[in-house]
N, C-alpha and C. Protein backbone atom coordinates (compact mmCIF):
# COMPACT_ATOMS: atom_id res chain seq x y z
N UNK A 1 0.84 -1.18 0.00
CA UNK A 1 0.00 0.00 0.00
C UNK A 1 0.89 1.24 0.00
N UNK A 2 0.50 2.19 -0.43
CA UNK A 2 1.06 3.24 -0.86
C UNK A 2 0.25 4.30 -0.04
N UNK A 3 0.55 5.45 0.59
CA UNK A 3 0.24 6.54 1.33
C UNK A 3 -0.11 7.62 0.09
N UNK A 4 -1.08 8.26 -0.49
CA UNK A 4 -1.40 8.83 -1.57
C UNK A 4 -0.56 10.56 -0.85
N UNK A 5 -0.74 10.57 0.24
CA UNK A 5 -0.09 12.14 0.51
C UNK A 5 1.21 12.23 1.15
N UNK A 6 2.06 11.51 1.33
CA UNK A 6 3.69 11.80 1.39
C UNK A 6 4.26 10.51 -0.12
N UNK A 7 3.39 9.34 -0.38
CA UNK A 7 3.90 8.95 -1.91
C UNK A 7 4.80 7.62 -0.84
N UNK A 8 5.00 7.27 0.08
CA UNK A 8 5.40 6.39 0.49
C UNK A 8 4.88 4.88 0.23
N UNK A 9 5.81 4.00 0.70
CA UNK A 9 5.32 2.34 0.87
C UNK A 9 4.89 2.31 2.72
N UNK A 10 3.64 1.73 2.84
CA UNK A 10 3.65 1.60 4.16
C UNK A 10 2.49 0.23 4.51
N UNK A 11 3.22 -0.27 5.57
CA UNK A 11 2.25 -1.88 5.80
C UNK A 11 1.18 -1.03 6.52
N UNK A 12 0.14 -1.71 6.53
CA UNK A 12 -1.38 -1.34 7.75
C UNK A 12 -2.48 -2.63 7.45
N UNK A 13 -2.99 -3.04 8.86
CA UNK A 13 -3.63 -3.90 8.51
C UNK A 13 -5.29 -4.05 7.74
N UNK A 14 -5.60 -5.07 7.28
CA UNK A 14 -6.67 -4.69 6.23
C UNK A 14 -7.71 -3.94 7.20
N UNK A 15 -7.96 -3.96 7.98
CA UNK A 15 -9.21 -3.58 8.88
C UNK A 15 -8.36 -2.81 9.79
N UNK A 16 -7.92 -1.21 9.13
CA UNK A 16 -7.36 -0.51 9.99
C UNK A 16 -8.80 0.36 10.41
N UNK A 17 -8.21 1.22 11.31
CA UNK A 17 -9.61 2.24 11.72
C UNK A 17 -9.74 3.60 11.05
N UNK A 18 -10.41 4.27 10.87
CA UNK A 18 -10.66 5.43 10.61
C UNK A 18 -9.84 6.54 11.27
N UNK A 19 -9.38 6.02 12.43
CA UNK A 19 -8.27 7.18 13.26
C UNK A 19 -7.06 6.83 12.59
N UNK A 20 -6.31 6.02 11.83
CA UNK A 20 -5.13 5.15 11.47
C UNK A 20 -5.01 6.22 10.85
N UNK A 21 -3.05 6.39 11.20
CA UNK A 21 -2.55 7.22 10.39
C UNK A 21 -1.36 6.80 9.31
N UNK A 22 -0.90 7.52 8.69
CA UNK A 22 0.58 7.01 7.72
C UNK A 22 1.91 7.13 8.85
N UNK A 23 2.31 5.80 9.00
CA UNK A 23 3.39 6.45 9.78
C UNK A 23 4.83 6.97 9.69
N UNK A 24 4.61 7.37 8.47
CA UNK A 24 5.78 8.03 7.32
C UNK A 24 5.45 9.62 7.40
N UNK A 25 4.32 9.85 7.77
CA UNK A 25 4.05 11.75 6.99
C UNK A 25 3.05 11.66 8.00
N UNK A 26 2.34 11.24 9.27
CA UNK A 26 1.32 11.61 10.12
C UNK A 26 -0.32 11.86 9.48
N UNK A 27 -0.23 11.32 8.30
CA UNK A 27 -1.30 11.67 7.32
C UNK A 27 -2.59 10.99 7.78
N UNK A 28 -3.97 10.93 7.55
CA UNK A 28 -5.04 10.41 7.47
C UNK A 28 -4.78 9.07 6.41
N UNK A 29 -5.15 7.92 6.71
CA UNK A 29 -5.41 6.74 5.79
C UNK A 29 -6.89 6.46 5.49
N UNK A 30 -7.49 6.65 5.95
CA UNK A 30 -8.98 6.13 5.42
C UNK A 30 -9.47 7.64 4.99
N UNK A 31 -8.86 7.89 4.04
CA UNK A 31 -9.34 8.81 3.14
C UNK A 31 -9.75 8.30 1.73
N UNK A 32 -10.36 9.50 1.13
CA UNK A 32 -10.55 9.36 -0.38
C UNK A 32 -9.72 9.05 -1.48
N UNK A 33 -8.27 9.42 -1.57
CA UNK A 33 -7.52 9.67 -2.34
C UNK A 33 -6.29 7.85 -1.99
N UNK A 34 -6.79 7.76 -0.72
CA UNK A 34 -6.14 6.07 -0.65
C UNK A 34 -7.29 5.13 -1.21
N UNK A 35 -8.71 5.55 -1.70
CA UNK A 35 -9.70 4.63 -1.84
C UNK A 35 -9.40 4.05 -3.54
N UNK A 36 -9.69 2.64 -3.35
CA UNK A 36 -9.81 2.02 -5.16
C UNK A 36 -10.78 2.68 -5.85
N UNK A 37 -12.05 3.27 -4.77
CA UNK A 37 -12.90 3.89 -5.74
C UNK A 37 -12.96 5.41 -6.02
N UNK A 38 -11.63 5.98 -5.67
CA UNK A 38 -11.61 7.43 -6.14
C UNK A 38 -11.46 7.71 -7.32
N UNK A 39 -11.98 8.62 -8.09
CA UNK A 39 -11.50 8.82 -9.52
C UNK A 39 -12.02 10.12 -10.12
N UNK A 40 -10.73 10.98 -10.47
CA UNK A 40 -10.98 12.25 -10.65
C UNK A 40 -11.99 12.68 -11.21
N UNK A 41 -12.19 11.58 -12.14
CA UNK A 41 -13.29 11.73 -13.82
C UNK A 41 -15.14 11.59 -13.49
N UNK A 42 -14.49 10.93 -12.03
CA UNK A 42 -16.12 10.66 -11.96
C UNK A 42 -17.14 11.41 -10.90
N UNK A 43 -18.16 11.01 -11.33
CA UNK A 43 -19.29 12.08 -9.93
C UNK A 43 -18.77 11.92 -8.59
N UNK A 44 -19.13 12.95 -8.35
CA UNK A 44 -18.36 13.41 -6.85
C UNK A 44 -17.15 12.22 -6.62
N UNK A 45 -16.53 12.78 -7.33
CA UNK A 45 -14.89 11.91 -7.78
C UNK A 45 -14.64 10.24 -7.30
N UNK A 46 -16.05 9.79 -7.20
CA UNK A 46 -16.47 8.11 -6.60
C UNK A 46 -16.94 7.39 -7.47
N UNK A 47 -16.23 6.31 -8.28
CA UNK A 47 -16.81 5.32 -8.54
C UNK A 47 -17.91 4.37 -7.99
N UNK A 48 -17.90 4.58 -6.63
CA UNK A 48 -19.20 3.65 -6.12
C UNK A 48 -19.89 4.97 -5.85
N UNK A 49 -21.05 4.39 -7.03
CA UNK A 49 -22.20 5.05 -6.92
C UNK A 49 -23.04 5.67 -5.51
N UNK A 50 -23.30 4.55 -4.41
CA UNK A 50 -24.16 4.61 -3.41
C UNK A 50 -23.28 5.36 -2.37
N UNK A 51 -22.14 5.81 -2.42
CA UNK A 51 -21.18 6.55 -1.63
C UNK A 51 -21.52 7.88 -1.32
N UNK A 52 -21.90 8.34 -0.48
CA UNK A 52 -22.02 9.68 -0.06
C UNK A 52 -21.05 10.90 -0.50
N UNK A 53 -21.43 11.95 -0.47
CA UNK A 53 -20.55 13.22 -0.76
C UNK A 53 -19.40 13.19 0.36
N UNK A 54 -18.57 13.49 -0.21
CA UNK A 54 -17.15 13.73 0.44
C UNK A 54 -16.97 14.95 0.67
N UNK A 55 -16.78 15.85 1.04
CA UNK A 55 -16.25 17.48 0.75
C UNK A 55 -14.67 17.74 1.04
N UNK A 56 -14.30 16.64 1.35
CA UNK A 56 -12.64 16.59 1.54
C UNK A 56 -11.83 15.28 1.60
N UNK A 57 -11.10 15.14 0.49
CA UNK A 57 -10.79 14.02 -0.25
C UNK A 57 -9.47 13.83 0.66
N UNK A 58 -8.79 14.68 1.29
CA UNK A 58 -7.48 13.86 2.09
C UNK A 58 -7.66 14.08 3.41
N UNK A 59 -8.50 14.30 4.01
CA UNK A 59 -9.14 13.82 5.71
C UNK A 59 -9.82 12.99 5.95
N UNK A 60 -9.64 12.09 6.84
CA UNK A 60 -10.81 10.88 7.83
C UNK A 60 -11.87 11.29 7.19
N UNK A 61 -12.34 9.89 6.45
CA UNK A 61 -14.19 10.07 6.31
C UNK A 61 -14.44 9.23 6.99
N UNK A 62 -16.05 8.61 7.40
CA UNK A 62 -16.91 7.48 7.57
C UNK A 62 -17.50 6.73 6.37
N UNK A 63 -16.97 7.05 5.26
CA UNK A 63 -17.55 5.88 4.39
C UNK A 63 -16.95 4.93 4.13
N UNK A 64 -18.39 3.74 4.38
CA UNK A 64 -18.76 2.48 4.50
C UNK A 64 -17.71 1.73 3.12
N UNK A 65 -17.45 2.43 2.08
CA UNK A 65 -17.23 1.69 1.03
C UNK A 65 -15.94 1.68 0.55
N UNK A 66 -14.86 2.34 1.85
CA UNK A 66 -13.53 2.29 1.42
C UNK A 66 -12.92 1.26 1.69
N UNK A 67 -12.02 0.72 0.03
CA UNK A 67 -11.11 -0.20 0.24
C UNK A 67 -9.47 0.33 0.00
N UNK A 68 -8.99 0.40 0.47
CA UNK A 68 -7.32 0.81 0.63
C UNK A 68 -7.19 0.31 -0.99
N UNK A 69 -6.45 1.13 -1.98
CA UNK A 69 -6.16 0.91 -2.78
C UNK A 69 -4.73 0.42 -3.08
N UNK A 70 -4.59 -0.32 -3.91
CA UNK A 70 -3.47 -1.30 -4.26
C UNK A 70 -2.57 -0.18 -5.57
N UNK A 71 -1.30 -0.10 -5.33
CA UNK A 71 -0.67 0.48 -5.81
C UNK A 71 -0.60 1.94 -5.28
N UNK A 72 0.30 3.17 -5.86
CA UNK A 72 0.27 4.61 -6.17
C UNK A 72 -0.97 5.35 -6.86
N UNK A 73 -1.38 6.29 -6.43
CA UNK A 73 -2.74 7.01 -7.05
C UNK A 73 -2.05 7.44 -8.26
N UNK A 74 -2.17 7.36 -9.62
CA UNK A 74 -1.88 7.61 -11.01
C UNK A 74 -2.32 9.26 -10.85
N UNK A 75 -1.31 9.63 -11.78
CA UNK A 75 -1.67 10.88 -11.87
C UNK A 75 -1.16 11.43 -13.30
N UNK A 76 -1.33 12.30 -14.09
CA UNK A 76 -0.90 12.46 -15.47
C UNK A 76 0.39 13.80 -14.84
N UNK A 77 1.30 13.75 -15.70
CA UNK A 77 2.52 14.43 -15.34
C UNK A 77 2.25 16.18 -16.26
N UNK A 78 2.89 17.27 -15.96
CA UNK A 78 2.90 18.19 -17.27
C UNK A 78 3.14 18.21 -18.36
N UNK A 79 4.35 17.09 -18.26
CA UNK A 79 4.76 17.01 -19.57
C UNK A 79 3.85 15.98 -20.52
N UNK A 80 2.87 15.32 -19.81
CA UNK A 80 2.07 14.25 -20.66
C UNK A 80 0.86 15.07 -21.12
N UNK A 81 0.48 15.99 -19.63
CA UNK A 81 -0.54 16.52 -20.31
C UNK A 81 -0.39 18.41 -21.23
N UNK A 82 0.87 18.50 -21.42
CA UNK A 82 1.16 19.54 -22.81
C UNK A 82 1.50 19.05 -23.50
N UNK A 83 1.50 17.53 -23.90
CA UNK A 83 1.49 16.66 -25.11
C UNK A 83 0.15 16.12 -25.67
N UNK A 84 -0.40 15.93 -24.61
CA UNK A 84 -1.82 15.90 -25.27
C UNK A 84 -2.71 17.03 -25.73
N UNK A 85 -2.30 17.88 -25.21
CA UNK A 85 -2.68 19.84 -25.64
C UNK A 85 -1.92 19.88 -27.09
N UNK A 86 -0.74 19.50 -27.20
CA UNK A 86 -0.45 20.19 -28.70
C UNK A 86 -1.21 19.06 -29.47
N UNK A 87 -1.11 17.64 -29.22
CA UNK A 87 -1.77 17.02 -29.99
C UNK A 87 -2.89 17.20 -30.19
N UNK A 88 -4.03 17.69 -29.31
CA UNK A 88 -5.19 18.54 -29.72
C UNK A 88 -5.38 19.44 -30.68
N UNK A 89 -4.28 20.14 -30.56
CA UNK A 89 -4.26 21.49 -31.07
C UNK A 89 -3.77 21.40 -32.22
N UNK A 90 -2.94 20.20 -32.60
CA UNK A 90 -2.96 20.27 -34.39
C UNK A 90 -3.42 19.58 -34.93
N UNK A 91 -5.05 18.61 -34.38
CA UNK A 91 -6.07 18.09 -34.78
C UNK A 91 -6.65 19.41 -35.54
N UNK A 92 -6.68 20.41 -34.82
CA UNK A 92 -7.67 21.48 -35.57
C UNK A 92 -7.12 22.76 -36.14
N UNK A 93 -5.55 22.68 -36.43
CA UNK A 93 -4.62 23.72 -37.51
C UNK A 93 -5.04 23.07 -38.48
N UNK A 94 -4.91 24.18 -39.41
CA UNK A 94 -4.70 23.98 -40.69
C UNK A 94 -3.61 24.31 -41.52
C-alpha cells in the first residue's frame, strides 16, 4: 500500500480504523484519495455510486465503502498533459 499524501510504501492492517494514520508523513489513511474507488473523472470523484458526498478528499471520512487501494494514485505528469494539448491542437490547424 502506498500513502497517496507523502507517496510512500507503508504496511497497515486490512481492517485498519478510521483514526489510522501514515506512519511516514502523520497523514489520514482512510481517506478518499487512498480509496480504489476514487476517480478524478467521476461524480463526486467516486466510482461507487451509493457513496455519499465527500467534501474533503485527504481527511478521515466514515464511508462504508472504502477499500485501501493497491498500488500509487496515477496521476498524469505536465509534460504528458502539454502533449496531449499540442496534440489537440494540431487536430484542428490547418
Amino acid at each position: 500500500m502506498i500513502c497517496a499524501l507523502c507517496k510512500k510504501e507503508i504496511s497497515a492492517d486490512k481492517y485498519f480504523s478510521r483514526k489510522s494514520a501514515c506512519p511516514r508523513c502523520g497523514g489520514d489513511l482512510h481517506i478518499c484519495l487512498n480509496c480504489r474507488f476514487f476517480s478524478e473523472s467521476s461524480h463526486n470523484k467516486c466510482l461507487e455510486p451509493k457513496a455519499e458526498f465527500q467534501r474533503t478528499r485527504d481527511r478521515a471520512n466514515f464511508c462504508d465503502f472504502f477499500v485501501f487501494r493497491e498500488g500509487a494514485v496515477s496521476s498524469s505528469s505536465d509534460k504528458e498533459k502539454e502533449e496531449a494539448r499540442k496534440k489537440l491542437d494540431d487536430l484542428f490547424k490547418k
